[in-house]
C-alpha atoms as a PDB file:
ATOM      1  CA  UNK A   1       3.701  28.196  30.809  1.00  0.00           C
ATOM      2  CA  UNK A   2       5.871  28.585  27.978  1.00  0.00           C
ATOM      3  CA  UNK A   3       7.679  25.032  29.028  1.00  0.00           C
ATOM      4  CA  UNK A   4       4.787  23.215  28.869  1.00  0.00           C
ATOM      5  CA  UNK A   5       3.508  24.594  25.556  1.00  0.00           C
ATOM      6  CA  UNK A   6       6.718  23.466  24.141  1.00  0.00           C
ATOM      7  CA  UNK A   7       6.549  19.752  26.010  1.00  0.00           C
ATOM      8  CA  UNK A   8       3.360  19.086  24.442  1.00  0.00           C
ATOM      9  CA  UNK A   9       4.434  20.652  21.144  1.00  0.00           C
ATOM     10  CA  UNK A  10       7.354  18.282  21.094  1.00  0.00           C
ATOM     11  CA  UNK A  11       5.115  15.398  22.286  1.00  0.00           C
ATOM     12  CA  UNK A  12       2.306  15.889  19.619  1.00  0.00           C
ATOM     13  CA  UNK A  13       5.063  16.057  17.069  1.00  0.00           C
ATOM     14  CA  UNK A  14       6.672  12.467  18.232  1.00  0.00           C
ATOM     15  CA  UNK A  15       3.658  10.681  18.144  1.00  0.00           C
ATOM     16  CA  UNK A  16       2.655  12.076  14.690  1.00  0.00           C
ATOM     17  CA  UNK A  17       6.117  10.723  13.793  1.00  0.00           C
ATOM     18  CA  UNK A  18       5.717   7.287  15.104  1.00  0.00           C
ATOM     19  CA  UNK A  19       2.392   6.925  13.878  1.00  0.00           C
ATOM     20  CA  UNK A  20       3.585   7.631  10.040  1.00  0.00           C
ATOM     21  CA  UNK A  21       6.576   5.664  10.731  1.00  0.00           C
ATOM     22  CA  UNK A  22       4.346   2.738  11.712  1.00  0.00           C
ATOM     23  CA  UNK A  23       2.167   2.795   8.388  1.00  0.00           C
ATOM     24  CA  UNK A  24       5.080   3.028   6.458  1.00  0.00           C
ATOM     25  CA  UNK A  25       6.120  -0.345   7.683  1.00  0.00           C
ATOM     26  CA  UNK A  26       2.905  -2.242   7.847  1.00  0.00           C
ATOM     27  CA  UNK A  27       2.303  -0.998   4.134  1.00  0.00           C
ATOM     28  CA  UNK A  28       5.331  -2.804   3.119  1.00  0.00           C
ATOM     29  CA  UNK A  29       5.584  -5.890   5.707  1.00  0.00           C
ATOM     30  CA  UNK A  30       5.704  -9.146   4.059  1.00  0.00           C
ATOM     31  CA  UNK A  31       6.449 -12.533   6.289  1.00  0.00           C
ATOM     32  CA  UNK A  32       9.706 -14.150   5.236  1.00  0.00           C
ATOM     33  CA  UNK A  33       8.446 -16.106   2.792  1.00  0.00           C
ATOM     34  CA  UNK A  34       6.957 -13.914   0.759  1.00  0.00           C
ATOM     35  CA  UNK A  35       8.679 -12.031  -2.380  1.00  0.00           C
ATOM     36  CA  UNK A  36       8.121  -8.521  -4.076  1.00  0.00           C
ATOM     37  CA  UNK A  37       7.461  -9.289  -7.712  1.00  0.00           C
ATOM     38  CA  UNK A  38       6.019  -5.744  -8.745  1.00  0.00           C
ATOM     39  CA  UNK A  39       4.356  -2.532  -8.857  1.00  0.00           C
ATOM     40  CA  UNK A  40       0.804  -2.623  -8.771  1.00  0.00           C
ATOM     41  CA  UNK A  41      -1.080   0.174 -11.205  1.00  0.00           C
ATOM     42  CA  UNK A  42      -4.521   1.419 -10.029  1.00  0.00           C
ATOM     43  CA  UNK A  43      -7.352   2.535 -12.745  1.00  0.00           C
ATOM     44  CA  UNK A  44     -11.089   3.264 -10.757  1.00  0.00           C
ATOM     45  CA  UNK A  45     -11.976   2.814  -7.429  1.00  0.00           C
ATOM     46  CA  UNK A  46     -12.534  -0.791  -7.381  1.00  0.00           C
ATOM     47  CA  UNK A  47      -8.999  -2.788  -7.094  1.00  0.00           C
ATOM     48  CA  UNK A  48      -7.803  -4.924  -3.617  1.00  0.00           C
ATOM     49  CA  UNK A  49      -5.539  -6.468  -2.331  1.00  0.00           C
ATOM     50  CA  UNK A  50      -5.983  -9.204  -0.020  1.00  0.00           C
ATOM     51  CA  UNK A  51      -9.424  -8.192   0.302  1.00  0.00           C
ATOM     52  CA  UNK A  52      -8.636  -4.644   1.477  1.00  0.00           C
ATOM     53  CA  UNK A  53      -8.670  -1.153  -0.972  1.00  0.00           C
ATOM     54  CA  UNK A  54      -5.343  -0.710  -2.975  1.00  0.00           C
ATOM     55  CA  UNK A  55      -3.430   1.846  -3.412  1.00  0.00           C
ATOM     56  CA  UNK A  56      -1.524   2.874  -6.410  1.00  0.00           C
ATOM     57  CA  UNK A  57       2.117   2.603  -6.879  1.00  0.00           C
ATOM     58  CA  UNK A  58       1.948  -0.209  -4.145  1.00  0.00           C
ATOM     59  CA  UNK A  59       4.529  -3.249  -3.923  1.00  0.00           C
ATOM     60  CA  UNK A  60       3.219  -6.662  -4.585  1.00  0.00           C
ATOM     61  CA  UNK A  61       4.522  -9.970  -3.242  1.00  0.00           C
ATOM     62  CA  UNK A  62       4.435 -13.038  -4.532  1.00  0.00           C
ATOM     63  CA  UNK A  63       1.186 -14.448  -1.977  1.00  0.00           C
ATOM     64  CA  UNK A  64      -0.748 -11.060  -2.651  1.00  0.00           C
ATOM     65  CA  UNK A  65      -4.571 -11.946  -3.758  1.00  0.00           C
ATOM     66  CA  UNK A  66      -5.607  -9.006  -6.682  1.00  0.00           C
ATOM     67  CA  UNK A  67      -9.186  -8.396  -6.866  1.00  0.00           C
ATOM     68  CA  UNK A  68     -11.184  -5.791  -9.643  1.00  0.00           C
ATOM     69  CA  UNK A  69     -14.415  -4.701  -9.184  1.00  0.00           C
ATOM     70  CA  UNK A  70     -16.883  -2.941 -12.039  1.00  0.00           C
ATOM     71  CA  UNK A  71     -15.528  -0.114 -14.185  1.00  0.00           C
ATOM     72  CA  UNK A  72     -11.827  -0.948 -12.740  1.00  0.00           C
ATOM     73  CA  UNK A  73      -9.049  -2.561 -13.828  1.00  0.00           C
ATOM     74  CA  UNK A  74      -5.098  -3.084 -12.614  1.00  0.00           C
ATOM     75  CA  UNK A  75      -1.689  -3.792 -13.806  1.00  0.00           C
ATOM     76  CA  UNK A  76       0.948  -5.002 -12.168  1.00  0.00           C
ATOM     77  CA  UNK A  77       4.511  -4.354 -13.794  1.00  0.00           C
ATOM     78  CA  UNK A  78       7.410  -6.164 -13.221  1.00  0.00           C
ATOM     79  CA  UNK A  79      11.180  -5.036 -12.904  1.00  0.00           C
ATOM     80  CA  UNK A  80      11.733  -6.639 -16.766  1.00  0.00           C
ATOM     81  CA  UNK A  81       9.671  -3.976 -17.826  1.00  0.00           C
ATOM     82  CA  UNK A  82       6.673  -6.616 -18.516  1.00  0.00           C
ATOM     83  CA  UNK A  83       2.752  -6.622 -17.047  1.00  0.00           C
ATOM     84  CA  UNK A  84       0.071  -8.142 -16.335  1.00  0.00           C
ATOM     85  CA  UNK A  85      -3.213  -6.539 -16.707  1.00  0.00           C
ATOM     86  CA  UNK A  86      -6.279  -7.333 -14.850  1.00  0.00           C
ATOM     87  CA  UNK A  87      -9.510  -5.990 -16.118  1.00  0.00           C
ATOM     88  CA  UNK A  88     -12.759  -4.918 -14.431  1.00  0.00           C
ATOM     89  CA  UNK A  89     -14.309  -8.038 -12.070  1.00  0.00           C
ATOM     90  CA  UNK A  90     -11.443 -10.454 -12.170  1.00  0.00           C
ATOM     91  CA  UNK A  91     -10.060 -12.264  -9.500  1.00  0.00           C
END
């Protein structure tokens, strides 16, 4: 009894393992021809990217679409140190 316990144990861990391990690398897949210029800053709920809910401190690449919605706004900062800002309902 004790063997199997620790099979499954083993097994539950490996697949919570390969399931972070697998959003890690679809959060930062780009295809080949895209480029990471920045760091995307979140303020409010309402800022996407590529039409899907951003998160903050996320990389963005050079064919990345940046949408704000009401009472939200979003930077993006570059290595140089400089931004852009986008305010609330810009796209």
């Amino acid at each position: 009894m004790v063997g199997a316990q620790r099979t499954h144990a083993v097994r539950l861990i490996a697949l919570v393992a390969i399931i972070l391990l697998l959003q890690a690398c679809t959060s930062t897949a780009y295809l080949p021809w895209q480029q990471t210029i920045g760091r995307l800053r979140t303020i409010g709920p309402n800022v996407y990217v590529n039409d899907k809910p951003a998160r903050d401190g996320q990389m963005v690449s050079t064919k990345d679409r940046i949408r704000t919605g009401g009472d939200s706004s979003a930077y993006i900062y570059f290595p140089d140190g400089s931004f852009v800002q986008f305010d609330r309902n810009t796209d």
